[in-house]
C-alpha atoms as a PDB file:
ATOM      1  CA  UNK A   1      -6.409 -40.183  -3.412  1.00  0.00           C
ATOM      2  CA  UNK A   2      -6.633 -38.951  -7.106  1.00  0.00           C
ATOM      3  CA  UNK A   3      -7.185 -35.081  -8.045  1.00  0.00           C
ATOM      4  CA  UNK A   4      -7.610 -33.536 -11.399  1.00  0.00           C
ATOM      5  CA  UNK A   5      -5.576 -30.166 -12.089  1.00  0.00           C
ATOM      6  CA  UNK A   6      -6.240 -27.501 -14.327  1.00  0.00           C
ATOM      7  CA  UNK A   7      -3.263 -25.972 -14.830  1.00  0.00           C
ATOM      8  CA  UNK A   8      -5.563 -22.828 -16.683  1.00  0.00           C
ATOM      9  CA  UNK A   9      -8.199 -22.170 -13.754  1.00  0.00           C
ATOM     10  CA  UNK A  10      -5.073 -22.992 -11.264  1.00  0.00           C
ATOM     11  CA  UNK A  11      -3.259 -19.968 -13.466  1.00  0.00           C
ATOM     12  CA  UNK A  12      -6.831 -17.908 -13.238  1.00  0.00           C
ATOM     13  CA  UNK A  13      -7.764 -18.072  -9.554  1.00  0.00           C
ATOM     14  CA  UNK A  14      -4.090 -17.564  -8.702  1.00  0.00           C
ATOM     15  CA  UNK A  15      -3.288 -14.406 -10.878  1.00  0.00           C
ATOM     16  CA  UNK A  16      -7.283 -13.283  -9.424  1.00  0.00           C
ATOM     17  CA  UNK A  17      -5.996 -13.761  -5.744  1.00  0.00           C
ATOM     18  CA  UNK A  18      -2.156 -12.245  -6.255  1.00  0.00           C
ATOM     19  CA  UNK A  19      -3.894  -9.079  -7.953  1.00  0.00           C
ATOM     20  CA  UNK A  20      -6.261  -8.170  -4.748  1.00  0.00           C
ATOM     21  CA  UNK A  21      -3.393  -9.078  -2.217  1.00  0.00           C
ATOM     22  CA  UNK A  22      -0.511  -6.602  -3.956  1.00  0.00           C
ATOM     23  CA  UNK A  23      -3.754  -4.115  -3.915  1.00  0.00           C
ATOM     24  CA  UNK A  24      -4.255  -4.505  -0.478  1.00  0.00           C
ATOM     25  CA  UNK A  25      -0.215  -3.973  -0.210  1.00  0.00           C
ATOM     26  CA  UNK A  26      -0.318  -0.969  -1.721  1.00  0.00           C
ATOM     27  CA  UNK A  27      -3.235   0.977   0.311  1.00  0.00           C
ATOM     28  CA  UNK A  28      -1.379  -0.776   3.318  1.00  0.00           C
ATOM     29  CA  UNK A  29       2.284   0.929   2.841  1.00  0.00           C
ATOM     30  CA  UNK A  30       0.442   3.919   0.913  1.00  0.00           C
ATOM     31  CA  UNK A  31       2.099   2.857  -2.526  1.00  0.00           C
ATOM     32  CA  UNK A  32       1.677   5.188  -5.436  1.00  0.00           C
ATOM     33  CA  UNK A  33       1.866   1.781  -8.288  1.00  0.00           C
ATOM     34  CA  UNK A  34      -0.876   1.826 -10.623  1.00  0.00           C
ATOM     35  CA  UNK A  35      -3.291  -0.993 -10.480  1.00  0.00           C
ATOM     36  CA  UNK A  36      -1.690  -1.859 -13.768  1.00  0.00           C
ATOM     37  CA  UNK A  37       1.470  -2.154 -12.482  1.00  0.00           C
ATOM     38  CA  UNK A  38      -0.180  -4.453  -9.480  1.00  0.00           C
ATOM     39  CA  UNK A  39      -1.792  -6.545 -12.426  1.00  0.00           C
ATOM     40  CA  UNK A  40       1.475  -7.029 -13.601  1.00  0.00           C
ATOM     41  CA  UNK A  41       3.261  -8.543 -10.536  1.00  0.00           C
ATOM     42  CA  UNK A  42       0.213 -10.794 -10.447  1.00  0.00           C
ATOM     43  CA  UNK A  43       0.974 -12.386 -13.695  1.00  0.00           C
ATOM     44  CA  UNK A  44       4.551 -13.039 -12.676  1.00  0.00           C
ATOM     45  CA  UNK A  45       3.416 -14.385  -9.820  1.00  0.00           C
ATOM     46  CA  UNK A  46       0.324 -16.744 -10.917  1.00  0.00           C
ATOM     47  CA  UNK A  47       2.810 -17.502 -14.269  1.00  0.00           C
ATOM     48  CA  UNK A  48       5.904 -18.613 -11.832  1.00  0.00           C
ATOM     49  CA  UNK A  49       3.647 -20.744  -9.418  1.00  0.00           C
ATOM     50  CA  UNK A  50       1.988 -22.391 -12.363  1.00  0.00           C
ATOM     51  CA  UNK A  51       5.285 -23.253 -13.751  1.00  0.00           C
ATOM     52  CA  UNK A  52       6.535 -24.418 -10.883  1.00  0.00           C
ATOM     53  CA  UNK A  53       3.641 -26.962 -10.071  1.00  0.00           C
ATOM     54  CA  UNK A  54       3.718 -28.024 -14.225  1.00  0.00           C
ATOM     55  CA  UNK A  55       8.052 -28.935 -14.163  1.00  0.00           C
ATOM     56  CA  UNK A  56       8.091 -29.964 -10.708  1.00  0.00           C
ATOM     57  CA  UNK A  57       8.403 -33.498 -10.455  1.00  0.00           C
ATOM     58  CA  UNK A  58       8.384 -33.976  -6.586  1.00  0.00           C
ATOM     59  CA  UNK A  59       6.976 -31.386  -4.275  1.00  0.00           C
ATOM     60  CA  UNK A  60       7.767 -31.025  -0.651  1.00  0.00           C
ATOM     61  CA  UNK A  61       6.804 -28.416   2.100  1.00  0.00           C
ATOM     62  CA  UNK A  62      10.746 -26.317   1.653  1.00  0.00           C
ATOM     63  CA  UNK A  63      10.662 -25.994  -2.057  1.00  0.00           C
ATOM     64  CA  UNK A  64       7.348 -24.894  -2.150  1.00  0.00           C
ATOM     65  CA  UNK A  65       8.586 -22.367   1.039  1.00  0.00           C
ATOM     66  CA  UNK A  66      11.430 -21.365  -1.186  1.00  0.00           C
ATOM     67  CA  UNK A  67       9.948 -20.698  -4.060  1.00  0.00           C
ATOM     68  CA  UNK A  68       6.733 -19.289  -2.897  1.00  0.00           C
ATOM     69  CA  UNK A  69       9.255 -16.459  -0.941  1.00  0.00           C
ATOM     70  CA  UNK A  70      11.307 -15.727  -3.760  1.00  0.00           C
ATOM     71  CA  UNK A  71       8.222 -15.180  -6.068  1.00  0.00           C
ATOM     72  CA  UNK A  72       6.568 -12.998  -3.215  1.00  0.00           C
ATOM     73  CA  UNK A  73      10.278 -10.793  -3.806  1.00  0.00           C
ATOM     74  CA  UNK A  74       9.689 -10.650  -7.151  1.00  0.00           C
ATOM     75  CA  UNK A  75       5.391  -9.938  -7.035  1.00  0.00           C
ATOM     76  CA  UNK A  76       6.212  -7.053  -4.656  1.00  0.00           C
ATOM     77  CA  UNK A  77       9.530  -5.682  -6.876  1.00  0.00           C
ATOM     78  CA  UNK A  78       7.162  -5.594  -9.682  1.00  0.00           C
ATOM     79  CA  UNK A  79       3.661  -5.078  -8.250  1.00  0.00           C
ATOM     80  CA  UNK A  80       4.171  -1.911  -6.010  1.00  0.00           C
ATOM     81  CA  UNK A  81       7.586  -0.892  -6.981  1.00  0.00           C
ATOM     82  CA  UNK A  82       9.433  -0.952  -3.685  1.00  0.00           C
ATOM     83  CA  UNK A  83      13.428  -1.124  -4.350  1.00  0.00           C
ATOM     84  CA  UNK A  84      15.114  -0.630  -1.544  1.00  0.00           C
ATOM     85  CA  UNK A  85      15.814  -3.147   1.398  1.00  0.00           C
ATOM     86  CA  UNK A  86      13.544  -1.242   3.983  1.00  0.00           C
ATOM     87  CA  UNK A  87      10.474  -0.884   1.550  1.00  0.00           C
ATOM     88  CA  UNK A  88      11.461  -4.215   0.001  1.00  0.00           C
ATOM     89  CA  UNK A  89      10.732  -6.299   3.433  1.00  0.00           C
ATOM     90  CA  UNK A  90       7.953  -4.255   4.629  1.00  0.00           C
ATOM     91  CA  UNK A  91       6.244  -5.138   1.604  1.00  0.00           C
ATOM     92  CA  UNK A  92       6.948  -8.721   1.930  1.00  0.00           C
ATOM     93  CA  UNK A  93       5.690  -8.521   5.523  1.00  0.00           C
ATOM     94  CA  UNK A  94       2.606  -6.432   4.009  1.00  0.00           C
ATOM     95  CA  UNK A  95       2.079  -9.110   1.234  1.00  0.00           C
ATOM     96  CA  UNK A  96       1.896 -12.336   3.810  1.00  0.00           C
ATOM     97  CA  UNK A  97      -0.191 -10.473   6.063  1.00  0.00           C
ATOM     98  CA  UNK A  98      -2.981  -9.337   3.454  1.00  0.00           C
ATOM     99  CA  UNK A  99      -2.646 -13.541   2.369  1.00  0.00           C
ATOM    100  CA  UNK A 100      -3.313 -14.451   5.580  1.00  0.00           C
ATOM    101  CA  UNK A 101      -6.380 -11.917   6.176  1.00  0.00           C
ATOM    102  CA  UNK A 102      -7.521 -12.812   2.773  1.00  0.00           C
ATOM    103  CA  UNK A 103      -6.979 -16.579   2.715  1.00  0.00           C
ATOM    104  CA  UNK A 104      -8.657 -16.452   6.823  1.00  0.00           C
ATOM    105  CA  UNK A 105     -11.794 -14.841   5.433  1.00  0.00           C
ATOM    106  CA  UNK A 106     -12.231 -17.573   2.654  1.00  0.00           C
ATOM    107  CA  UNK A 107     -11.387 -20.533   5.175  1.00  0.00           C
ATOM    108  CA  UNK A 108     -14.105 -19.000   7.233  1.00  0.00           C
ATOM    109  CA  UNK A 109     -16.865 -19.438   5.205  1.00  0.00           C
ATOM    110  CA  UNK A 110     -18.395 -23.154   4.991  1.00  0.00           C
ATOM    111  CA  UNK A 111     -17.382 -25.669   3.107  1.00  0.00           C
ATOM    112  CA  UNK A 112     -18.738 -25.815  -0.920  1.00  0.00           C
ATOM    113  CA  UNK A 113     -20.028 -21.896  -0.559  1.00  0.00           C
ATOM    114  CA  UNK A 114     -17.218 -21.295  -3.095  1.00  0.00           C
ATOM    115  CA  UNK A 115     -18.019 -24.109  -5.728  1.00  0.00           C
ATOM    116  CA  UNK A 116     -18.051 -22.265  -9.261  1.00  0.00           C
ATOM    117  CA  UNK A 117     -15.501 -20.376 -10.240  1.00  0.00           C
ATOM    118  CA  UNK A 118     -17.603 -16.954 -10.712  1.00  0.00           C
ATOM    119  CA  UNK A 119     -19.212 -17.685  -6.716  1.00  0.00           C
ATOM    120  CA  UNK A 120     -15.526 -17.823  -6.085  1.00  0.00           C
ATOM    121  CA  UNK A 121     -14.212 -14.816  -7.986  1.00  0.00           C
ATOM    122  CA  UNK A 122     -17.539 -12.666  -6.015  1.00  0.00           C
ATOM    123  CA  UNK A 123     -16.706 -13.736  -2.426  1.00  0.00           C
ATOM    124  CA  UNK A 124     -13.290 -13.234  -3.201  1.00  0.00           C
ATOM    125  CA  UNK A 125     -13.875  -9.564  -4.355  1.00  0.00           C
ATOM    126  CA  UNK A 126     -15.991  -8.926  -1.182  1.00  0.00           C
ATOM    127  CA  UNK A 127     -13.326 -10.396   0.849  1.00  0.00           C
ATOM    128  CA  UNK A 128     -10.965  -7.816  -0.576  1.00  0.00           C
ATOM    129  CA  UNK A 129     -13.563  -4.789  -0.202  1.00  0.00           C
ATOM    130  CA  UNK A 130     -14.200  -5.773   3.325  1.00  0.00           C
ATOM    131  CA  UNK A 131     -10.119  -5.774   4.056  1.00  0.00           C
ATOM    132  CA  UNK A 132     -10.147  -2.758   1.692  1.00  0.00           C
ATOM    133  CA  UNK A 133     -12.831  -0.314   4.011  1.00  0.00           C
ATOM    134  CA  UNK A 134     -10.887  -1.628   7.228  1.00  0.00           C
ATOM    135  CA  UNK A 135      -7.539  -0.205   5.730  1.00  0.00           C
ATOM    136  CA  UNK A 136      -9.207   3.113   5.085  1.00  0.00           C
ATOM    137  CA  UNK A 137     -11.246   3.337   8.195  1.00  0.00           C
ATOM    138  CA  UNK A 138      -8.416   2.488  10.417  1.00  0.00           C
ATOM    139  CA  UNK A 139      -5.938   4.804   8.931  1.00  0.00           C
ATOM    140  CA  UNK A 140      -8.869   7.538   8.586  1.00  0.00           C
ATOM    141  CA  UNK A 141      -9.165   7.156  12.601  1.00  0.00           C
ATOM    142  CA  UNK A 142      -5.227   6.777  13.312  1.00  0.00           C
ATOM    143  CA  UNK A 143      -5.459  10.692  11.450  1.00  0.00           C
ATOM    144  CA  UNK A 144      -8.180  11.877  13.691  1.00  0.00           C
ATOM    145  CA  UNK A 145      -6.140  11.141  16.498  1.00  0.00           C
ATOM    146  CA  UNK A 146      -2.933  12.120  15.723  1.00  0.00           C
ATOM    147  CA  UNK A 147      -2.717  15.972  15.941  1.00  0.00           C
ATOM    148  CA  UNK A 148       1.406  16.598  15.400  1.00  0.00           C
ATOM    149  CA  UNK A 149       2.493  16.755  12.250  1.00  0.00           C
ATOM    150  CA  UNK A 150       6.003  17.081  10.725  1.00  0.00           C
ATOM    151  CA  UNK A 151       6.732  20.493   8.665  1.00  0.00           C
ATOM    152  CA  UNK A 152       9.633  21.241   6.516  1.00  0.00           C
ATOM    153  CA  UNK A 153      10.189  24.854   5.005  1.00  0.00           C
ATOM    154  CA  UNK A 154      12.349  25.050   2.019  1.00  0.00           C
ATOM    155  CA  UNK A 155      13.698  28.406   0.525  1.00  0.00           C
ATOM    156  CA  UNK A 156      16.446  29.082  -1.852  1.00  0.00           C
ATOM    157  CA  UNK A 157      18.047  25.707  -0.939  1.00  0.00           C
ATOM    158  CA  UNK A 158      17.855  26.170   2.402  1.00  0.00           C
ATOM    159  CA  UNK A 159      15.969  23.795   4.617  1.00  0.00           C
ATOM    160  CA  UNK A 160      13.984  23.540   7.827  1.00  0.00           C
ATOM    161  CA  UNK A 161      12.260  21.393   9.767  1.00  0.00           C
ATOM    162  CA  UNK A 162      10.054  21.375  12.556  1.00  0.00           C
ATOM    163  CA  UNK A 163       6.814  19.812  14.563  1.00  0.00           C
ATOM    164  CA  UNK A 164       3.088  21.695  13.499  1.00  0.00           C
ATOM    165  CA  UNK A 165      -0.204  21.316  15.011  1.00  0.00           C
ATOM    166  CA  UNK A 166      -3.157  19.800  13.085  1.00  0.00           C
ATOM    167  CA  UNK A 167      -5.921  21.847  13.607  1.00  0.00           C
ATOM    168  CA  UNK A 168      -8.391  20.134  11.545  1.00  0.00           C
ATOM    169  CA  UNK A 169     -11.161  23.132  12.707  1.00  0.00           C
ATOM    170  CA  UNK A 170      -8.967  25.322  11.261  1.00  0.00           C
ATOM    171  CA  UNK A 171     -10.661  27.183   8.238  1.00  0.00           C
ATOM    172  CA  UNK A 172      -8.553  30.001   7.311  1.00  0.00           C
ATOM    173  CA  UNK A 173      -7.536  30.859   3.998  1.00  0.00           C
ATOM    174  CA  UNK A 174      -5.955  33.343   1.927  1.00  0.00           C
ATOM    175  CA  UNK A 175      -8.583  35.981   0.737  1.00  0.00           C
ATOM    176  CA  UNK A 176      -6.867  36.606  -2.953  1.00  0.00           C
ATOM    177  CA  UNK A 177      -5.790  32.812  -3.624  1.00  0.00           C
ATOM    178  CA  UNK A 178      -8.185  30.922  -1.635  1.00  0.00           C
ATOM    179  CA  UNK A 179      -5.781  28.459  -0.459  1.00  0.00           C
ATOM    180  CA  UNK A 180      -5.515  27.438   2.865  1.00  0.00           C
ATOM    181  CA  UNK A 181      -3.422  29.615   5.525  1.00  0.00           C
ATOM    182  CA  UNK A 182      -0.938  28.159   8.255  1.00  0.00           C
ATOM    183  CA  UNK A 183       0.268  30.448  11.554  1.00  0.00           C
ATOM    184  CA  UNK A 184       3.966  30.192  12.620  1.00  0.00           C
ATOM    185  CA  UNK A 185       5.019  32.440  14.823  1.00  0.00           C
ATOM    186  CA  UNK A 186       7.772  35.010  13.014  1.00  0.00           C
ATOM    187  CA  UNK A 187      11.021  34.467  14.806  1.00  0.00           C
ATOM    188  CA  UNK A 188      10.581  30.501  13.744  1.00  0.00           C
ATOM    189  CA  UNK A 189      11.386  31.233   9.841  1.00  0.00           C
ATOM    190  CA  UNK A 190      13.419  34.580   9.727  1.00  0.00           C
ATOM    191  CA  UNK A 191      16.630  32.902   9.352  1.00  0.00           C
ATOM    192  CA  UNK A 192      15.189  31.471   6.040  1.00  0.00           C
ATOM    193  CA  UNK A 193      14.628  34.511   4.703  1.00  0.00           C
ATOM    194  CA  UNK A 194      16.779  37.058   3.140  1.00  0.00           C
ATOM    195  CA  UNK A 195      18.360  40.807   4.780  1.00  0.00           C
ATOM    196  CA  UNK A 196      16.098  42.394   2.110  1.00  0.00           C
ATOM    197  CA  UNK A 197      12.942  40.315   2.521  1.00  0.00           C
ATOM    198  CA  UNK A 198      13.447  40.572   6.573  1.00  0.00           C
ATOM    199  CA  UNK A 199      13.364  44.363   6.451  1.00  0.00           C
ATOM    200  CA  UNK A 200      10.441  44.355   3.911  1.00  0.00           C
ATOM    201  CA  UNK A 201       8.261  41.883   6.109  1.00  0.00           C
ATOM    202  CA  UNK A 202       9.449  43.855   9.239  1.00  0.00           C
ATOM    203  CA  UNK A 203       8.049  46.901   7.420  1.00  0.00           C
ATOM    204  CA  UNK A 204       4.421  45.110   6.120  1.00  0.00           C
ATOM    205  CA  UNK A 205       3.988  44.312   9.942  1.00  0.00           C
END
């Protein structure tokens, strides 16, 4: 069976794809890279593969498998700047799975829907918009129900932590500032605080 490869739309549709999966990564593990700095993992990626496929004079299933892993290391050093082991493989794991979601949506469709590289590059896009709204909407409803949240006081070096409710009905706010108000019951934060400042909040109350 003969092909024809274009090493330049191979380089094109490959730095498209790696761009909206290291995206996806991001809103996944709530990165804070830049969609720059996403872009830029792409290109090593789609720039690695494409030199790989160029040089390589025999290709098999493991050095593909090899390869393909280290570059994914190296897309998600670069693309949402995890560094340490923990971040590192969750953003591996992150990376395959928005691939697979991706790559499942496109295999989906029928066969020649994506002839033309700009009818690719739009289903593509509302592949990743589709995954993109599911991401939001599921962690928007994962908020909604979770109603414990994790507080940590900080004052003069010292350091507290402790469990809060979420009351998102919760509306009060300060009357000078305007900025929002949280209740904690007195006893809970008076170690915090100063002999001076304990006598002078003992005497405001």
């Amino acid at each position: 069976m003969y092909y024809e490869f274009y090493i330049d739309v191979f380089f094109v549709v490959n730095l498209f794809m790696d761009f909206l999966v290291l995206c996806l990564t991001n809103r996944v593990l709530q990165g804070t890279a830049r969609p720059c700095r996403s872009f830029l993992g792409a290109l090593a990626g789609a720039f690695g593969i494409s030199l790989f496929f160029w040089f390589s004079k025999e290709i098999n299933t493991v050095s593909v498998l090899i390869f393909s892993t280290v570059l994914s290391y190296v897309m998600v050093r670069l693309g949402c700047g995890f560094r340490r082991g923990k971040e590192l493989l969750s953003g591996l794991c992150a990376c395959y799975g928005m691939s697979f979601l991706l790559g499942g949506i496109l295999y989906v469709l029928p066969s020649g829907t994506g002839k033309g590289i700009l009818i690719f590059f739009t289903i593509t896009f509302t592949a990743y918009w589709i995954l993109n709204t599911g991401i939001r909407l599921f962690k928007y409803l994962k908020g909604k129900a979770v109603s414990c949240c994790r507080v940590v006081l900080e004052h003069r070096g010292q350091r507290m932590e402790m469990k809060g409710l979420l009351d998102t009905g919760n509306c009060l706010v300060d009357g000078a500032t305007g900025k929002p108000v949280c209740i904690m019951e007195y006893d809970r934060f008076l170690n915090l605080l100063e002999k001076e400042q304990q006598e002078a909040l003992e005497g405001f109350c």
